[in-house]
Each structure stands twice: as C-alpha cells, then as structure tokens.
PDB file of N, CA and C in Angstrom:
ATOM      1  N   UNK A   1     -14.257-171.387  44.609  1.00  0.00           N
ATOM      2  CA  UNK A   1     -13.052-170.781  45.112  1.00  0.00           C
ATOM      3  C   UNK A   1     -11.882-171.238  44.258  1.00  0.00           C
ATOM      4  N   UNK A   2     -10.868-170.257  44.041  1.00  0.00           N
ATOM      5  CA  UNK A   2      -9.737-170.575  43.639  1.00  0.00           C
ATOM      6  C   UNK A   2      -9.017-170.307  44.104  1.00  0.00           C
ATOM      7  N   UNK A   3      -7.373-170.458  44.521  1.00  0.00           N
ATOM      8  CA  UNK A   3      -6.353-170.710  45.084  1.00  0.00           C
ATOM      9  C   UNK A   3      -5.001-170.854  44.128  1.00  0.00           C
ATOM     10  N   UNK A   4      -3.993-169.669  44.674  1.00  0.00           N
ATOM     11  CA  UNK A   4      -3.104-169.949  43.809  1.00  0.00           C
ATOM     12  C   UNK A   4      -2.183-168.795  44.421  1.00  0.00           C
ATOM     13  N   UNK A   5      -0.981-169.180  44.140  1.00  0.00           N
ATOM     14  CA  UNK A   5       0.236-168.427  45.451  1.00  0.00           C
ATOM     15  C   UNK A   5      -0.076-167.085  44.415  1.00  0.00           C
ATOM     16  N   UNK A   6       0.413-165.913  44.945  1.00  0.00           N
ATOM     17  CA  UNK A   6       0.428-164.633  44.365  1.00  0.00           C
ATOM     18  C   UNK A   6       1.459-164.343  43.238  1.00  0.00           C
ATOM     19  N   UNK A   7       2.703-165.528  43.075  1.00  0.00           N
ATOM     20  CA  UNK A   7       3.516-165.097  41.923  1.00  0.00           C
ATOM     21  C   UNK A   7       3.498-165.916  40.821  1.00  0.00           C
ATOM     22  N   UNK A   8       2.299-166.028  41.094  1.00  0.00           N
ATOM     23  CA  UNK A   8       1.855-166.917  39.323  1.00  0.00           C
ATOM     24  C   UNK A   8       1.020-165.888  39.030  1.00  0.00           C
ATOM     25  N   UNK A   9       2.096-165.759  38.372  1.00  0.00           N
ATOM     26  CA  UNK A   9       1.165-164.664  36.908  1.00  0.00           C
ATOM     27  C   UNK A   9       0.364-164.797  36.002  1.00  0.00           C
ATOM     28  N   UNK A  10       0.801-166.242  35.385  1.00  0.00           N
ATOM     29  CA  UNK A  10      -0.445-166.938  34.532  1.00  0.00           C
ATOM     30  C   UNK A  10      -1.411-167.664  35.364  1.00  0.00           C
ATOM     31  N   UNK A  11      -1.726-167.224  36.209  1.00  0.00           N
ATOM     32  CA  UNK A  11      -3.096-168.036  36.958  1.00  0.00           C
ATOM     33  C   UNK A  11      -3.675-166.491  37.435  1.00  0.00           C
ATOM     34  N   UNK A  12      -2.882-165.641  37.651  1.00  0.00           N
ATOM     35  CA  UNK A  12      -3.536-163.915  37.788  1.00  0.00           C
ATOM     36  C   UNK A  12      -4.170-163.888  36.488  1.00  0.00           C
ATOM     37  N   UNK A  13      -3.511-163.770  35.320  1.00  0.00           N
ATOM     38  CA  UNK A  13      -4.080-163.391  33.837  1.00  0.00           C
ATOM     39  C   UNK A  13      -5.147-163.935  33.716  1.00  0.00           C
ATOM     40  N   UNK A  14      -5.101-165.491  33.757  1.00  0.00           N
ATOM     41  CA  UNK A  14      -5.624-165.843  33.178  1.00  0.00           C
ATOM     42  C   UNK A  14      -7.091-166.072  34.239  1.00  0.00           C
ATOM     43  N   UNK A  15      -7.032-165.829  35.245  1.00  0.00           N
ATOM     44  CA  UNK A  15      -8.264-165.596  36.082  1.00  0.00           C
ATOM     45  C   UNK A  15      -8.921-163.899  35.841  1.00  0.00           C
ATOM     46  N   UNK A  16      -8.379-163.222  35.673  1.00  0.00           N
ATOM     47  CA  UNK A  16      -9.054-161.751  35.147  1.00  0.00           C
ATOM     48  C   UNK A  16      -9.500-162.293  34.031  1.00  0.00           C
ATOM     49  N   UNK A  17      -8.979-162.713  33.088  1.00  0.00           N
ATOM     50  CA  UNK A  17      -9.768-163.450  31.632  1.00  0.00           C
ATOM     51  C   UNK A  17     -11.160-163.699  32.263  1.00  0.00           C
ATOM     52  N   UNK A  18     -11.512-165.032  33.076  1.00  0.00           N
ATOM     53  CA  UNK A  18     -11.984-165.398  33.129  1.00  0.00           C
ATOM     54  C   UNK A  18     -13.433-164.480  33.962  1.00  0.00           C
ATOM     55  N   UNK A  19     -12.836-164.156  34.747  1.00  0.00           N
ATOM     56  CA  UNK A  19     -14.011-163.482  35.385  1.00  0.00           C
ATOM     57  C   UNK A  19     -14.231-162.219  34.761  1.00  0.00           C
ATOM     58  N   UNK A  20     -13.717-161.572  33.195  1.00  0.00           N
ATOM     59  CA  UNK A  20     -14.433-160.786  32.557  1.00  0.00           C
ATOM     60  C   UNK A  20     -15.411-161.598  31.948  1.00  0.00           C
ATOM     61  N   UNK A  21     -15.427-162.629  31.884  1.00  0.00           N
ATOM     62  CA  UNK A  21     -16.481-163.246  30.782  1.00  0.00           C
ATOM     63  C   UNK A  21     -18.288-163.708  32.003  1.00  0.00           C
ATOM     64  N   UNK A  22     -17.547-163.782  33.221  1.00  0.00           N
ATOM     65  CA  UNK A  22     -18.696-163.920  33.989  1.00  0.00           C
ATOM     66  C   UNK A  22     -19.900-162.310  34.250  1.00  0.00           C
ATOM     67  N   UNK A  23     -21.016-162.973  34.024  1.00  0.00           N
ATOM     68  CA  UNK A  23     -22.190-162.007  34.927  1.00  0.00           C
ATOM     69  C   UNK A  23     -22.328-161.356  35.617  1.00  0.00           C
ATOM     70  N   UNK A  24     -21.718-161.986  37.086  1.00  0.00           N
ATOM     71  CA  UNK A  24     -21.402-161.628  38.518  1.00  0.00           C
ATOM     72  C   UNK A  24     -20.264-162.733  39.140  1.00  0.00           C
ATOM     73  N   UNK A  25     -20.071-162.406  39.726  1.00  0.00           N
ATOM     74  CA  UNK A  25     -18.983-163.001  40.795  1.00  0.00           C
ATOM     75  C   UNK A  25     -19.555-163.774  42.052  1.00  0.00           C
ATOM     76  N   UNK A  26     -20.719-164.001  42.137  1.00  0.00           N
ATOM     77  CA  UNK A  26     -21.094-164.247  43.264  1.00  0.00           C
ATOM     78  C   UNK A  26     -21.122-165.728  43.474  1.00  0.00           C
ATOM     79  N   UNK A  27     -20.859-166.750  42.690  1.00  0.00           N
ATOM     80  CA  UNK A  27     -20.296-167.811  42.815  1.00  0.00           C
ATOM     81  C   UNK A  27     -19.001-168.707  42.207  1.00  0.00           C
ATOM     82  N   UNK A  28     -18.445-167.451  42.718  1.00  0.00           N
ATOM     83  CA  UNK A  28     -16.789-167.587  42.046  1.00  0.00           C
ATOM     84  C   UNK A  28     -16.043-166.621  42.686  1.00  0.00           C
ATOM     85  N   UNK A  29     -15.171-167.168  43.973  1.00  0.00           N
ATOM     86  CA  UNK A  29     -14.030-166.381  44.090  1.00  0.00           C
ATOM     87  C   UNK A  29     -12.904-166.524  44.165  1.00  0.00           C
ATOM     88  N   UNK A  30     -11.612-165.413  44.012  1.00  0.00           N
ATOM     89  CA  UNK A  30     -10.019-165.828  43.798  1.00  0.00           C
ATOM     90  C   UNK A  30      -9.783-165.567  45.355  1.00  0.00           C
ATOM     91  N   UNK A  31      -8.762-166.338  45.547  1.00  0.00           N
ATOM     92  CA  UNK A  31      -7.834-166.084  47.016  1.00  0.00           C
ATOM     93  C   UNK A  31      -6.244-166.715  46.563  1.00  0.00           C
ATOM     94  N   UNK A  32      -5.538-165.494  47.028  1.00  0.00           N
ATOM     95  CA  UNK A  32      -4.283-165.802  46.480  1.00  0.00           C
ATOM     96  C   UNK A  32      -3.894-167.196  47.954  1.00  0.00           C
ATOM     97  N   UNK A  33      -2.732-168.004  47.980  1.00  0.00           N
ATOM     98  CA  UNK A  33      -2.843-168.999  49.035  1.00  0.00           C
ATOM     99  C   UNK A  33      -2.036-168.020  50.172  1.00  0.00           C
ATOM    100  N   UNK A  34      -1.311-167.023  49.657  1.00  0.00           N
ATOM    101  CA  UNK A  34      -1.201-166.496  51.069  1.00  0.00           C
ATOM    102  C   UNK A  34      -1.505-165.298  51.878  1.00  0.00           C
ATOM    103  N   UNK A  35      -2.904-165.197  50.981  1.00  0.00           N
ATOM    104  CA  UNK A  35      -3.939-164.012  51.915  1.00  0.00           C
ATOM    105  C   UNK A  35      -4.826-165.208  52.692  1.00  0.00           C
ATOM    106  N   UNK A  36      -5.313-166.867  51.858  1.00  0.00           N
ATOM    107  CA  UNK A  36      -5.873-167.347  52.733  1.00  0.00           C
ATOM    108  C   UNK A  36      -5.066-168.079  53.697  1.00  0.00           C
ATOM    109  N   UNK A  37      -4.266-168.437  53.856  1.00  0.00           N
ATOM    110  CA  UNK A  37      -2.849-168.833  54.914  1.00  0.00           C
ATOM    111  C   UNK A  37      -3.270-167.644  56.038  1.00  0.00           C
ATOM    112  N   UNK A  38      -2.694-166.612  55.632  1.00  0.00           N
ATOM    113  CA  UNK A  38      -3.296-165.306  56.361  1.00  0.00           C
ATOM    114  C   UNK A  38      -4.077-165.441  57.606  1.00  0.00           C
ATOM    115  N   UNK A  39      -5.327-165.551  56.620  1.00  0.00           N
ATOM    116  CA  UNK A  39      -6.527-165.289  56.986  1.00  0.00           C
ATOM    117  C   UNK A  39      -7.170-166.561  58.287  1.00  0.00           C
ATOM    118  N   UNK A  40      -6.335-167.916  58.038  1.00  0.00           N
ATOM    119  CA  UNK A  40      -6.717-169.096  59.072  1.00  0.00           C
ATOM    120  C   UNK A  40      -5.671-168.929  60.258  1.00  0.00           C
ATOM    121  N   UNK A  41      -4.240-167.925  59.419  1.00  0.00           N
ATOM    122  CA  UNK A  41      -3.821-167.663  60.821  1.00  0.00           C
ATOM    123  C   UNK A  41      -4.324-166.938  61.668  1.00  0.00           C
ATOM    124  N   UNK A  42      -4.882-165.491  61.167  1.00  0.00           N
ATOM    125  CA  UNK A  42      -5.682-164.364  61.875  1.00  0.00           C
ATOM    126  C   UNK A  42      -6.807-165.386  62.963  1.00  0.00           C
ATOM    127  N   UNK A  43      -7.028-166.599  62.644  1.00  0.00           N
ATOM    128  CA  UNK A  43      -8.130-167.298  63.906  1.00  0.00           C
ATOM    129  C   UNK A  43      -7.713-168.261  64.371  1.00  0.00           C
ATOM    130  N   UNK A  44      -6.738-168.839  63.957  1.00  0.00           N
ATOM    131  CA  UNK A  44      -6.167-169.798  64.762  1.00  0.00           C
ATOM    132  C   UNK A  44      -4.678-170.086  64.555  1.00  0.00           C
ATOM    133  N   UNK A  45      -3.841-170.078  65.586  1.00  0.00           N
ATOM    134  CA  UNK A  45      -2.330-170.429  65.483  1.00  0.00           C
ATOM    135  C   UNK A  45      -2.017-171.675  65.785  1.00  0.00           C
ATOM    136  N   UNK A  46      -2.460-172.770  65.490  1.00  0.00           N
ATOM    137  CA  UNK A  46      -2.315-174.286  65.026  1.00  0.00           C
ATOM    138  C   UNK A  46      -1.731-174.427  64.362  1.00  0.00           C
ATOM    139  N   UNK A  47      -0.491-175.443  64.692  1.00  0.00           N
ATOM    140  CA  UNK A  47       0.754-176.025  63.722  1.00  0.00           C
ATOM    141  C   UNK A  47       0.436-176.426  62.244  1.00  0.00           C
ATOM    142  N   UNK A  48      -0.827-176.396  62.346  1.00  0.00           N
ATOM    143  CA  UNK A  48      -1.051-177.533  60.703  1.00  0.00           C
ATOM    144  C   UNK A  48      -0.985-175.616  59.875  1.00  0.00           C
ATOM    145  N   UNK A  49      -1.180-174.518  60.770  1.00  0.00           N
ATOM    146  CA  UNK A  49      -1.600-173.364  59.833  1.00  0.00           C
ATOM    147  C   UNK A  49       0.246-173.299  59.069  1.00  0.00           C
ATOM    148  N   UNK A  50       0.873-173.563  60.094  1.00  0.00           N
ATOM    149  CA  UNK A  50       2.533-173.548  59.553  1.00  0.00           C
ATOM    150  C   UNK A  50       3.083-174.680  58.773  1.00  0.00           C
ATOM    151  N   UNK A  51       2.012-175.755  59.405  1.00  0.00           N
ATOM    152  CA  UNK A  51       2.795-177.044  57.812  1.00  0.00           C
ATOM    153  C   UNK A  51       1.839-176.071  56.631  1.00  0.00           C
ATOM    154  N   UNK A  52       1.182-175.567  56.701  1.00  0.00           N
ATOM    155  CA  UNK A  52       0.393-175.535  55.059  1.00  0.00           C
ATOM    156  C   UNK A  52       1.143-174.284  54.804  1.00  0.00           C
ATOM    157  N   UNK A  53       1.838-173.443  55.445  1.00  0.00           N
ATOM    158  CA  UNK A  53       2.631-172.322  54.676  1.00  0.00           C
ATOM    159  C   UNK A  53       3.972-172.970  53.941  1.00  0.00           C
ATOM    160  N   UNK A  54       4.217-174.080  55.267  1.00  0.00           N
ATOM    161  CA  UNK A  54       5.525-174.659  54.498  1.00  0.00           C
ATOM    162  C   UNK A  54       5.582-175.770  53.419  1.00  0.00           C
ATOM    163  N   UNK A  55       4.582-176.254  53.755  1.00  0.00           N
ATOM    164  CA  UNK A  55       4.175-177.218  52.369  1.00  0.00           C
ATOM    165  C   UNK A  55       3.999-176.883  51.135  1.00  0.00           C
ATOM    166  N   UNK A  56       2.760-175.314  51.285  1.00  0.00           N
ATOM    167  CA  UNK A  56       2.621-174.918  49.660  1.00  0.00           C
ATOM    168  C   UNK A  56       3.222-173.513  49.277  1.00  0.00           C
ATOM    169  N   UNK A  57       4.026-173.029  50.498  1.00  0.00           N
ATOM    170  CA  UNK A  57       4.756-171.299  50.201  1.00  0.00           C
ATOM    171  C   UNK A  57       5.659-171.688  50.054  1.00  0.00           C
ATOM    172  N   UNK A  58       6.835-172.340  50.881  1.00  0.00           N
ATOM    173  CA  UNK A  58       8.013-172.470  50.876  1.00  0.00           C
ATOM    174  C   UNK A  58       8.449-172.727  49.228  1.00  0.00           C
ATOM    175  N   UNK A  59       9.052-171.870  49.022  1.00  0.00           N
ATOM    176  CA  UNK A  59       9.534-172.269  47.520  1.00  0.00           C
ATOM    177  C   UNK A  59      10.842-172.589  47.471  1.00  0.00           C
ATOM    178  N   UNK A  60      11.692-171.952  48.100  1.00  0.00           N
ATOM    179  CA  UNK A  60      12.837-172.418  48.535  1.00  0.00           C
ATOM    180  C   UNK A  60      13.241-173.425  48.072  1.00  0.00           C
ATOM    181  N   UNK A  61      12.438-174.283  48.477  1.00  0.00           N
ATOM    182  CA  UNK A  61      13.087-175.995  48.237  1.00  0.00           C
ATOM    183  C   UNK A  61      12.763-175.995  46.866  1.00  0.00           C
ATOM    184  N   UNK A  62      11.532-176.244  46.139  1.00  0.00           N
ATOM    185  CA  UNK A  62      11.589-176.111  44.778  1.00  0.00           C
ATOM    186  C   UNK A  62      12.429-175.168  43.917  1.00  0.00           C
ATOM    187  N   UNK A  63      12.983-173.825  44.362  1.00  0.00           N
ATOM    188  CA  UNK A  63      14.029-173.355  43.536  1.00  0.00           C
ATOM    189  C   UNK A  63      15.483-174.009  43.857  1.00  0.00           C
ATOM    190  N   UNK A  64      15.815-174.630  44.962  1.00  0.00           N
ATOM    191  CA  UNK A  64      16.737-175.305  45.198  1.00  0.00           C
ATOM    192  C   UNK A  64      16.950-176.709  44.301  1.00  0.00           C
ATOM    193  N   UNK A  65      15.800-177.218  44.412  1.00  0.00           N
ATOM    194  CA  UNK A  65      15.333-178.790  43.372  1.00  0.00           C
ATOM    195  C   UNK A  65      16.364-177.821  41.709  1.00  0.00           C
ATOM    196  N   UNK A  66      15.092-176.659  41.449  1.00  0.00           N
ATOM    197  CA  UNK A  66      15.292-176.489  40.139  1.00  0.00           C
ATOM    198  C   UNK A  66      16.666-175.848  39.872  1.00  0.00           C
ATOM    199  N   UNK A  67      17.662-175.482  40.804  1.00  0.00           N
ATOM    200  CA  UNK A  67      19.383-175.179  40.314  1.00  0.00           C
ATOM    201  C   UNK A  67      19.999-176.288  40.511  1.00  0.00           C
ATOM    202  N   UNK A  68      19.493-177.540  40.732  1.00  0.00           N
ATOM    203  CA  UNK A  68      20.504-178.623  40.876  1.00  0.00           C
ATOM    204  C   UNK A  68      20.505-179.049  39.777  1.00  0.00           C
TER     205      UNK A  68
END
C-alpha cells in the first residue's frame, strides 16, 4: 500500500511511473490519504478518525509555518 495526500503531484507521477513498469497490480496498491481517511470514516466515527485528518490533511498550519 501506498499513501499520499491527493496534491502531491510528484508522488501521483511518479507512482503511474511506477506501476507502468509492474506485471499486475495485485500486490501493490495507491490510496490517496483522503479517500482512505474517507473510507475509516464511512465505518467508524471515532475521534482518532479526526486527529488523523487533522494531523496529516490539515495543511493550513504548514502553509502558515511556510509564510512566516
């Protein structure tokens, strides 16, 4: 499995790279982090599902870090 927010572009590219060079796919898959965020909310609404949106989505704070 791989994991990686949807607006990284160089981890999109460079994962199509990669899985043209594979056989099959069947032990290798992409999940952007917030289709699987998503997807643990769709079964359970547990606080830890909202620290992990705000821990690794929230960008906010890191574009805030990066204009100071």
């Amino acid at each position: 499995m791989f994991f990686y927010p949807k607006m990284n572009l160089h981890c999109r590219d460079a994962l199509a790279k990669y899985t043209a060079c594979l056989t099959n796919d069947h032990t290798f898959k992409i999940w952007t982090l917030e289709s699987f965020v998503d997807a643990i909310q769709s079964c359970s609404g547990g606080e830890y599902v909202t620290a992990i949106r705000d821990r690794h989505l929230d960008f906010e704070e890191v574009e805030e870090r990066i204009l100071m």
